[in-house]
C-alpha atoms as a PDB file:
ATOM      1  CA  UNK A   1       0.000   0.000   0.000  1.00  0.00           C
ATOM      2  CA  UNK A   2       1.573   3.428  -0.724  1.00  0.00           C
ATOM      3  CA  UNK A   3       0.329   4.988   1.994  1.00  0.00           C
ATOM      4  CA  UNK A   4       1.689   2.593   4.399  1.00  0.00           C
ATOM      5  CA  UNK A   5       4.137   4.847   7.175  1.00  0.00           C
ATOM      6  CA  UNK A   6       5.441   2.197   9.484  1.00  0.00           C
ATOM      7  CA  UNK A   7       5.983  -1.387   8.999  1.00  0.00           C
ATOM      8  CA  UNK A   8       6.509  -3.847  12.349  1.00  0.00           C
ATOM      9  CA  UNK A   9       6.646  -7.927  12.336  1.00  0.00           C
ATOM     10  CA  UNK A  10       6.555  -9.646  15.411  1.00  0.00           C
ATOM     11  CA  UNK A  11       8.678 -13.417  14.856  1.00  0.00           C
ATOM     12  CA  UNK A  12      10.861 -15.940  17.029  1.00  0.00           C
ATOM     13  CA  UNK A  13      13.713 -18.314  16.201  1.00  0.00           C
ATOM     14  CA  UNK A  14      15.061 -20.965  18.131  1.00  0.00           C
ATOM     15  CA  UNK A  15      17.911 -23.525  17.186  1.00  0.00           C
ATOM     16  CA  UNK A  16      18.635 -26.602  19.428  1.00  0.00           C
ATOM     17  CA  UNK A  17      20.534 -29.978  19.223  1.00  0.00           C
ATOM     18  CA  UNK A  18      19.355 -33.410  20.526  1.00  0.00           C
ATOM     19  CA  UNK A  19      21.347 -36.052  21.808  1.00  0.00           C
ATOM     20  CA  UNK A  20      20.927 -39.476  23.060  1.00  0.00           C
ATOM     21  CA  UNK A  21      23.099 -42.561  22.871  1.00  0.00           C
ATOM     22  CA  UNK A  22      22.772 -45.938  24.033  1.00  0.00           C
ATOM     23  CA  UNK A  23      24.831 -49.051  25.135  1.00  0.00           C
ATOM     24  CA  UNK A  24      24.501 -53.028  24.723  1.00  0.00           C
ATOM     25  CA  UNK A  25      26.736 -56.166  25.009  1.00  0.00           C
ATOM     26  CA  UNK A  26      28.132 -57.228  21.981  1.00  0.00           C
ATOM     27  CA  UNK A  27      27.092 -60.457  23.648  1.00  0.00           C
ATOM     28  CA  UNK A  28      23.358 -59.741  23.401  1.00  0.00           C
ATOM     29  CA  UNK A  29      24.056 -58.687  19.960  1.00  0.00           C
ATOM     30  CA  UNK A  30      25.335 -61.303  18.423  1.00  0.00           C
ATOM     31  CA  UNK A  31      22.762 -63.623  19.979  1.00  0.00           C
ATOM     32  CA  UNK A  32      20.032 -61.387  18.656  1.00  0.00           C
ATOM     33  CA  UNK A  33      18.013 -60.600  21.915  1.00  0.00           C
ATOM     34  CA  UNK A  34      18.339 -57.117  21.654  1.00  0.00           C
ATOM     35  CA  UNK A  35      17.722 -56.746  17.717  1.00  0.00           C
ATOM     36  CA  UNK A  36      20.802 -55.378  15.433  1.00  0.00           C
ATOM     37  CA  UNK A  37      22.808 -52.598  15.296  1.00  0.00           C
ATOM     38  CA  UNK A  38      20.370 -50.843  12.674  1.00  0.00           C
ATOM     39  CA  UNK A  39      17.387 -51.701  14.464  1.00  0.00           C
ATOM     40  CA  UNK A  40      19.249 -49.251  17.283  1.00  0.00           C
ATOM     41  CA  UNK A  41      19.847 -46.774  14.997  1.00  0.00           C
ATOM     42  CA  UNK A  42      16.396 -46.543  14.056  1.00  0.00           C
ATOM     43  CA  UNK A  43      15.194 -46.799  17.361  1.00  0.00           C
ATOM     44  CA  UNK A  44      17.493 -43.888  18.424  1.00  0.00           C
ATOM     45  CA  UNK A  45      16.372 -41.552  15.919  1.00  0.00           C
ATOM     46  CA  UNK A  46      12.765 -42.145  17.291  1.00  0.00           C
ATOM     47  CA  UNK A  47      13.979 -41.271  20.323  1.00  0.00           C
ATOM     48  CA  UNK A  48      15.298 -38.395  19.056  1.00  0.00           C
ATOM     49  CA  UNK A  49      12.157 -37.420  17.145  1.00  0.00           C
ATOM     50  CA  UNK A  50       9.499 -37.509  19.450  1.00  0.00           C
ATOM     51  CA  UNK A  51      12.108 -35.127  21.746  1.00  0.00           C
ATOM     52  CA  UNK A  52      11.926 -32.598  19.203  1.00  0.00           C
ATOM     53  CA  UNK A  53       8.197 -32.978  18.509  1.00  0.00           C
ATOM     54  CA  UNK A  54       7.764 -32.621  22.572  1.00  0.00           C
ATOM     55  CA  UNK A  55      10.125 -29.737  22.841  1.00  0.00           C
ATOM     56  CA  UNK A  56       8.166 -27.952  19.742  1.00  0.00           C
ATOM     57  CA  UNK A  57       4.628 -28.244  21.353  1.00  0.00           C
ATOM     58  CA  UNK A  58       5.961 -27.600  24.732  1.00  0.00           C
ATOM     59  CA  UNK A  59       7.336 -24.495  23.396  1.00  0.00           C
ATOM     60  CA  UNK A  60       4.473 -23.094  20.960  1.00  0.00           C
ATOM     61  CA  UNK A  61       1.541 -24.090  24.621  1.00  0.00           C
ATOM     62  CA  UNK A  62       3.728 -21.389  26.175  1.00  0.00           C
ATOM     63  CA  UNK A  63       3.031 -18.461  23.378  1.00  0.00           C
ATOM     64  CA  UNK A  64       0.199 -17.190  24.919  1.00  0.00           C
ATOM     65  CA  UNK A  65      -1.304 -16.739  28.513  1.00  0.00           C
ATOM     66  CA  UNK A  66      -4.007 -15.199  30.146  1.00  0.00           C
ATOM     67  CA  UNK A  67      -2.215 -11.644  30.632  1.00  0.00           C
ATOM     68  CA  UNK A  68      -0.373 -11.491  27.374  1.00  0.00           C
ATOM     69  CA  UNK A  69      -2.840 -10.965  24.371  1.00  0.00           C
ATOM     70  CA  UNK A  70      -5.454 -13.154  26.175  1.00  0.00           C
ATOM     71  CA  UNK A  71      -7.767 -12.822  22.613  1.00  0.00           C
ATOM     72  CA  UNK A  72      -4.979 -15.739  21.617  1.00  0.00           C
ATOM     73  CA  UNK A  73      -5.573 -17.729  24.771  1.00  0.00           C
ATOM     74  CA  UNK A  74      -8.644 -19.384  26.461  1.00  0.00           C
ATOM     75  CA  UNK A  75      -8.890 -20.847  30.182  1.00  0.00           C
ATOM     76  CA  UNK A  76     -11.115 -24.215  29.959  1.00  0.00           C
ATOM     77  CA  UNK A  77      -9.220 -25.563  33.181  1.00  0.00           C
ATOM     78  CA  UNK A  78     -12.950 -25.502  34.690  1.00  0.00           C
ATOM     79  CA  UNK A  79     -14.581 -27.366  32.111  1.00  0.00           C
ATOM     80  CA  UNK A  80     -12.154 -28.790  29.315  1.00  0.00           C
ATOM     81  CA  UNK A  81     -12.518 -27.532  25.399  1.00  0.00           C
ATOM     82  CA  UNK A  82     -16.058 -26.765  24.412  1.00  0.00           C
ATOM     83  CA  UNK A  83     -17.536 -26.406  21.086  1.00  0.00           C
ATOM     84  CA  UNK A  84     -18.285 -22.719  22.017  1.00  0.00           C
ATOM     85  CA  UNK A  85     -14.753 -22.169  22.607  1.00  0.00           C
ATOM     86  CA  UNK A  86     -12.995 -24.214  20.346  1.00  0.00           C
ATOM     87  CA  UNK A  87     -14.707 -22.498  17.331  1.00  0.00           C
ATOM     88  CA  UNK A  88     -14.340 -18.697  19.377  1.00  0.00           C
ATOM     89  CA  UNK A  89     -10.305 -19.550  19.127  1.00  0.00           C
ATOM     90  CA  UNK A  90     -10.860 -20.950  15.422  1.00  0.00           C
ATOM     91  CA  UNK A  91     -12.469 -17.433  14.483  1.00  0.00           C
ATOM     92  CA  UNK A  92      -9.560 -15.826  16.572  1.00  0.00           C
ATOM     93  CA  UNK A  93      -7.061 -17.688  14.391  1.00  0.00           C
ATOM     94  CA  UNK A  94      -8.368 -17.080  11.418  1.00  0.00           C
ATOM     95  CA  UNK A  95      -8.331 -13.077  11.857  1.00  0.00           C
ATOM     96  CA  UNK A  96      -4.450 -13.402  11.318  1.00  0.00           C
ATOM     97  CA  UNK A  97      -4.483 -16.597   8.801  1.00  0.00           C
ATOM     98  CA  UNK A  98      -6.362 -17.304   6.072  1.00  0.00           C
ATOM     99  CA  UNK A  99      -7.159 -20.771   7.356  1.00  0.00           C
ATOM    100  CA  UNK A 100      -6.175 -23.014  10.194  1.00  0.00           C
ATOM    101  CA  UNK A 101      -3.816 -25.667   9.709  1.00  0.00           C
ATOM    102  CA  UNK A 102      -4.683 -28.144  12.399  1.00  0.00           C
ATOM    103  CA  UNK A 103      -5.976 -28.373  15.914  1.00  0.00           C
ATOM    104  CA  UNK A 104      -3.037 -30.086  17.866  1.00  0.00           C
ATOM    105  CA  UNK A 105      -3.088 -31.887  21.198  1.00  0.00           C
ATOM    106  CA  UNK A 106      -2.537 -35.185  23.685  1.00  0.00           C
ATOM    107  CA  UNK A 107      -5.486 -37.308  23.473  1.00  0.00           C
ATOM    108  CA  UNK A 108      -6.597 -36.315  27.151  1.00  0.00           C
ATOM    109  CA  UNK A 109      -7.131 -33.200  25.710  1.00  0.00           C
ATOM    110  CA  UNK A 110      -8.642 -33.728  22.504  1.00  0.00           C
ATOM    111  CA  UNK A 111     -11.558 -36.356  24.061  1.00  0.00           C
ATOM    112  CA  UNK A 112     -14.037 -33.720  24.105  1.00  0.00           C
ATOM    113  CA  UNK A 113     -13.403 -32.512  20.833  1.00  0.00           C
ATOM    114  CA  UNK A 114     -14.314 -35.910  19.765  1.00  0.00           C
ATOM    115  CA  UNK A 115     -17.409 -35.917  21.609  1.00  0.00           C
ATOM    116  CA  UNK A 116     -19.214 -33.217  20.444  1.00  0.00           C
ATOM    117  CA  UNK A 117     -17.572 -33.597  16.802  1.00  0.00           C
ATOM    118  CA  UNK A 118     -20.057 -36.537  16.302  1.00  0.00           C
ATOM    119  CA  UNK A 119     -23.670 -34.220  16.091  1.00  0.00           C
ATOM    120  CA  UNK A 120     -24.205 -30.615  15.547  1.00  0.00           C
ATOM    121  CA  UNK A 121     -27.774 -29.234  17.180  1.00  0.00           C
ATOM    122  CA  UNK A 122     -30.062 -27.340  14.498  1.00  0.00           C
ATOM    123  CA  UNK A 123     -33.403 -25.144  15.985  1.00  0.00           C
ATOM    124  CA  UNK A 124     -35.803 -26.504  13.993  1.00  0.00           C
ATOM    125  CA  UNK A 125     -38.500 -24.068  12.758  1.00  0.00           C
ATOM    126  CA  UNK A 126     -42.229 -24.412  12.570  1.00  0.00           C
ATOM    127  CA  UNK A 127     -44.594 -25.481  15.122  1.00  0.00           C
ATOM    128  CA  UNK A 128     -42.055 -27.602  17.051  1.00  0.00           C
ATOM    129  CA  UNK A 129     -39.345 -26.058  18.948  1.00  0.00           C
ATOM    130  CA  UNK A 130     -37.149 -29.466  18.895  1.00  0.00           C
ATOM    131  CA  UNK A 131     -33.369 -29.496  18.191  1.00  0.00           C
ATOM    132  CA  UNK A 132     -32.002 -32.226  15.368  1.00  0.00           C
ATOM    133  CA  UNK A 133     -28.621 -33.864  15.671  1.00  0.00           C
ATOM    134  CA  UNK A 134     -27.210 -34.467  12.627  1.00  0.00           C
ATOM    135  CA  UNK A 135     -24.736 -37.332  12.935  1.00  0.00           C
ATOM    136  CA  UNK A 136     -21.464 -36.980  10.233  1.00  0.00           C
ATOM    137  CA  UNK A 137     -19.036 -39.049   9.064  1.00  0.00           C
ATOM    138  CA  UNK A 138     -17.079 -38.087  12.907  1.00  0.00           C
ATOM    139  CA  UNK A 139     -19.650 -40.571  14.034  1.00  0.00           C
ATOM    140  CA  UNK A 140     -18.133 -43.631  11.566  1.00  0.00           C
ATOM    141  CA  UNK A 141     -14.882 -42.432  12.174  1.00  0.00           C
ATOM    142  CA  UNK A 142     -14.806 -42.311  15.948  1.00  0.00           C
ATOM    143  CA  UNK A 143     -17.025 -46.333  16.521  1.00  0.00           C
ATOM    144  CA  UNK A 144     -13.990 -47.436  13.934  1.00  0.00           C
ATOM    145  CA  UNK A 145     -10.799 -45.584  15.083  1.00  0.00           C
ATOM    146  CA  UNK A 146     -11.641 -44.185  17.881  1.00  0.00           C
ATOM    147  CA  UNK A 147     -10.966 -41.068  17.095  1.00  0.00           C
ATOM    148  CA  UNK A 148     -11.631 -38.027  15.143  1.00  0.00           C
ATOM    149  CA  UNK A 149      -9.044 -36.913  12.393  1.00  0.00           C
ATOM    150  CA  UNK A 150     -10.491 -33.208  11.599  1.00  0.00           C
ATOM    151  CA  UNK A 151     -13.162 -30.952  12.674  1.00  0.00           C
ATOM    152  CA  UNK A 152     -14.902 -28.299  10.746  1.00  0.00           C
ATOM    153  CA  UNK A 153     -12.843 -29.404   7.899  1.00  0.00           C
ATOM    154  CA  UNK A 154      -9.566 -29.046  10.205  1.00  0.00           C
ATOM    155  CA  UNK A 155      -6.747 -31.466  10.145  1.00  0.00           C
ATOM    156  CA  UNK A 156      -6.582 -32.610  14.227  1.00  0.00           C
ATOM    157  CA  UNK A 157      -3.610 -33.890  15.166  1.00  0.00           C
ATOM    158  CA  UNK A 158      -3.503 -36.381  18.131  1.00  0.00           C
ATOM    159  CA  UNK A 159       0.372 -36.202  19.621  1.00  0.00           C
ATOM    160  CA  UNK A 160       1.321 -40.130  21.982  1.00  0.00           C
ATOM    161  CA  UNK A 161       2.438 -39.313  24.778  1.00  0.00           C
ATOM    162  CA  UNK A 162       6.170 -38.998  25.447  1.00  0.00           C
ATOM    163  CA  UNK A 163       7.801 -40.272  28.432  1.00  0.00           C
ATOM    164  CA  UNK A 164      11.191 -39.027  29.473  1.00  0.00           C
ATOM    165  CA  UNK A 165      14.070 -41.595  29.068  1.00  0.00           C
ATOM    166  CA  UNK A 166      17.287 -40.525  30.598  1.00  0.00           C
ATOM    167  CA  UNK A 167      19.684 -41.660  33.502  1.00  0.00           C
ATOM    168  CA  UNK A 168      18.644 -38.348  35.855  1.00  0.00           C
ATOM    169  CA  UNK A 169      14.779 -38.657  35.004  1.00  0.00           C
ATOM    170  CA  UNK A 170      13.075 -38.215  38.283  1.00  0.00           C
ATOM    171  CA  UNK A 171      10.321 -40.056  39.630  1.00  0.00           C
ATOM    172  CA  UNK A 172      11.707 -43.496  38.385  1.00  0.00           C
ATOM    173  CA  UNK A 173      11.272 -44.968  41.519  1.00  0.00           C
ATOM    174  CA  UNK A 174       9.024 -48.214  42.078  1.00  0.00           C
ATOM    175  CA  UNK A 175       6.928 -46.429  44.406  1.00  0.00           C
ATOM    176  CA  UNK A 176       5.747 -43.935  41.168  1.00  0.00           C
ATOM    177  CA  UNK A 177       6.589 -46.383  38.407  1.00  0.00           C
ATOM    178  CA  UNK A 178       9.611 -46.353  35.524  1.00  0.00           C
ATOM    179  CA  UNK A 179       7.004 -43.830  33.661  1.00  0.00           C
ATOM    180  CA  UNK A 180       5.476 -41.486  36.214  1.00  0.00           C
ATOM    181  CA  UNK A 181       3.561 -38.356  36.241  1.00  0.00           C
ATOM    182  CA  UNK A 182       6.333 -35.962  36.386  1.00  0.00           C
ATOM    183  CA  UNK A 183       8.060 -37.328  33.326  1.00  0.00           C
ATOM    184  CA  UNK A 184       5.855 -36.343  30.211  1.00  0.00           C
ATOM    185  CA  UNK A 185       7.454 -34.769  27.583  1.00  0.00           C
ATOM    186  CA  UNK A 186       4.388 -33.472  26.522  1.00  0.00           C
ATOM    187  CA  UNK A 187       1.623 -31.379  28.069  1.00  0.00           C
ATOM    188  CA  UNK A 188      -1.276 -32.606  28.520  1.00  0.00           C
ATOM    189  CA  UNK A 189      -4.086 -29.467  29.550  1.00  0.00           C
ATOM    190  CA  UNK A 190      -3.183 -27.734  26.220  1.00  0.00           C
ATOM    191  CA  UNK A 191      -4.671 -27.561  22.700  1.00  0.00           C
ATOM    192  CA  UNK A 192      -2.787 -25.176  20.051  1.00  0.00           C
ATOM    193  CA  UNK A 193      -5.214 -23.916  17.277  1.00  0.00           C
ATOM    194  CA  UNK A 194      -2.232 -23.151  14.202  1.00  0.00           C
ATOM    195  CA  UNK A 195      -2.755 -20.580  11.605  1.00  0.00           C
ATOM    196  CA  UNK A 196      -1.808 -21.418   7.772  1.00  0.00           C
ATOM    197  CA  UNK A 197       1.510 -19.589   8.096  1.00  0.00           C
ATOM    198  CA  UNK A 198       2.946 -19.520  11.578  1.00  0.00           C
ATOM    199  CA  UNK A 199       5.689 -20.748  10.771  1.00  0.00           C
ATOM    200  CA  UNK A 200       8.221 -23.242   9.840  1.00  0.00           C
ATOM    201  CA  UNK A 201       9.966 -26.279  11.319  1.00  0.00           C
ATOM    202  CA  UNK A 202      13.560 -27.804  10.202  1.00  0.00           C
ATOM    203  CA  UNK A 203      15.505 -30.914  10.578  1.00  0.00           C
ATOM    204  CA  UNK A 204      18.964 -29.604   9.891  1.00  0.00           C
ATOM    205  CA  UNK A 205      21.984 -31.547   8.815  1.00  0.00           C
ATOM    206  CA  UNK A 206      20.291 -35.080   8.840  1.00  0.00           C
ATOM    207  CA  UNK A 207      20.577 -37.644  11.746  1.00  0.00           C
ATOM    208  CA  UNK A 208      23.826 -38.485  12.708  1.00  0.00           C
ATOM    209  CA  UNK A 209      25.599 -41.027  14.631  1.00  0.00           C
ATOM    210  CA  UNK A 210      28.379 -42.085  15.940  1.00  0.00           C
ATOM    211  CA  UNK A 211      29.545 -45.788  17.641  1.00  0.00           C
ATOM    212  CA  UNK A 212      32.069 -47.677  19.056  1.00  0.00           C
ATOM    213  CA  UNK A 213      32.710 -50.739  20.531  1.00  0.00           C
ATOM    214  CA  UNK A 214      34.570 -50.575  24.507  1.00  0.00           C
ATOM    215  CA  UNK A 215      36.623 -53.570  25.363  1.00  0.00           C
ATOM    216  CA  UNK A 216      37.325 -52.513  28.559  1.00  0.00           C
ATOM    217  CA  UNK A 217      34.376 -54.920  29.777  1.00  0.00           C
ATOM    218  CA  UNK A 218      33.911 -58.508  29.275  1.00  0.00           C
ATOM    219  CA  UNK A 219      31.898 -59.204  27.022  1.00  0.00           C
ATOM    220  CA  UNK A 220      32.095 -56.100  25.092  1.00  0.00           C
ATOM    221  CA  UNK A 221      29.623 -53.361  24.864  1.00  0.00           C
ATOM    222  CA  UNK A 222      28.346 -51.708  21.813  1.00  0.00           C
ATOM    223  CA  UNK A 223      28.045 -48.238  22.413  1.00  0.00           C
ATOM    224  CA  UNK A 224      26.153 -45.923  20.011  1.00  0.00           C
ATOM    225  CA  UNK A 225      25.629 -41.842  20.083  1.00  0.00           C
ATOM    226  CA  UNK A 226      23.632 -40.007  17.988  1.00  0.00           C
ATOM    227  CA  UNK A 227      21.995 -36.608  17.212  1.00  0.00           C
ATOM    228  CA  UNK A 228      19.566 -34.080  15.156  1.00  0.00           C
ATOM    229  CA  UNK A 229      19.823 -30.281  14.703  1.00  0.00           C
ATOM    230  CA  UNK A 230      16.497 -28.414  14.054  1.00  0.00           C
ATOM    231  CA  UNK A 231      15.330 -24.896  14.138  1.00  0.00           C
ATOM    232  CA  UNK A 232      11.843 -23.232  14.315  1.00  0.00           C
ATOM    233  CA  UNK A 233      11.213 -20.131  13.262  1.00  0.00           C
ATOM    234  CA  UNK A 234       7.404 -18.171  14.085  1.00  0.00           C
ATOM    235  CA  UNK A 235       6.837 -15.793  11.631  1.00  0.00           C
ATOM    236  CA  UNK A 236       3.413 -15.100  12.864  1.00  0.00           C
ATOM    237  CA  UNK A 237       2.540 -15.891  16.619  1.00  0.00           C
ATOM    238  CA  UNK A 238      -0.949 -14.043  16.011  1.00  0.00           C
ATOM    239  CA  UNK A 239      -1.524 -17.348  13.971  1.00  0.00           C
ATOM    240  CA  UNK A 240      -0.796 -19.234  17.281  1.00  0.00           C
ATOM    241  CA  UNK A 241      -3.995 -20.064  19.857  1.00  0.00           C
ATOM    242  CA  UNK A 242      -3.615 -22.166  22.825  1.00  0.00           C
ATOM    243  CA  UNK A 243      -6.567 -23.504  25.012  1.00  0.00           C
ATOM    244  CA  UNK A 244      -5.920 -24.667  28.617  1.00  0.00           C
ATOM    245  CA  UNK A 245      -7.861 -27.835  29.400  1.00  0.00           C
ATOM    246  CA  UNK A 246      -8.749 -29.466  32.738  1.00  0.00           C
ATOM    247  CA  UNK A 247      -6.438 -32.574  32.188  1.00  0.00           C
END
């Protein structure tokens, strides 16, 4: 526009490297009972992945709270998402983007979005002052998979759950379980609502690994490193909406 004066653009980068690395005997190895050496490789750069996918989510649930720009963020801690508020933070959204790109979230969160994804309520006119529930495909969808996969005509994106695996996790004790409360990756009580063009996402330099094999033990063990740069970049955190649940 040439009358434009002043130009501003709000955006964020961040850059981080994951590592992980694991050990077996050679022993074990050889005798198959703990798969092969590729099999570890692949299973390390899972690892690796769902790190970066927790770190990502944890990050973008943290755009937005209830003092800054609290249009872009919605308390449900009381009741979990509603239909009335999902589709408020939708329109929100879609103020900055020209559509949404997907509804994101743990499956704790997400339930009640499947719920009331399965019938919409129409005021019938007329005599009658009845509501109809038309039941959609959610309906199919949900008795088969158990799930919904969009709503509204929006992608929604169920994240697993994450559990931390590392030598310092805490609460690995018996008493809480090997997988306890305080080690998902992942948070639970939020839902992100994502604009078209947020942003970006990039795995950098490939996976890559290192290994080695220490003979200082009898048998041997196999012991295998490896790691993943990525960067994410917000061009647009107006395109960002995050909904506090009560799970």
């Amino acid at each position: 526009m040439a009358d434009v004066l002043s130009y501003q653009e709000y955006y964020n980068f961040m850059f981080d490297r994951v590592i992980a690395g694991t050990t077996q005997s050679v022993w074990e190895i050889e005798n198959g009972e703990v798969g092969t050496v590729d099999s570890m490789r692949t299973e390390l750069r899972a690892d690796i992945f769902d790190a970066i996918v927790s770190r990502v989510f944890s990050l973008l649930a943290t755009a937005w709270t209830s003092t800054a720009t609290p249009s872009n963020f919605l308390d449900s801690s009381a009741t979990g998402v509603t239909q009335t508020g999902l589709e408020a933070m939708i329109e929100t959204v879609l103020l900055y983007s020209g559509q949404v790109k997907a509804i994101m979230g743990t499956r704790a969160a997400l339930l009640p979005l499947y719920k009331f994804s399965l019938f919409r309520e129409f005021l019938l006119t007329g005599v009658g002052t009845d509501r109809g529930f038309g039941v959609t495909n959610a309906f199919d969808e949900f008795t088969k998979t158990n799930k919904v996969s969009s709503y509204l005509g929006i992608p929604v994106i169920e994240l697993p759950q994450v559990y931390r695996n590392d030598l310092n996790a805490a609460g690995t004790s018996m008493a809480n379980g090997f997988r306890g409360v305080e080690q998902r990756m992942v948070p639970s009580d939020k839902i992100l609502v994502i604009g078209d063009n947020a942003g970006q996402i990039a795995l950098m330099d490939g996976f890559q690994f290192q290994d080695f094999t220490d003979p200082s033990t009898q048998p041997a063990n196999y012991i295998l490193h490896g790691w993943q740069a990525f960067g994410l970049v917000i061009n647009d955190i107006a395109q960002i909406g995050v909904i506090r649940t009560n799970t």
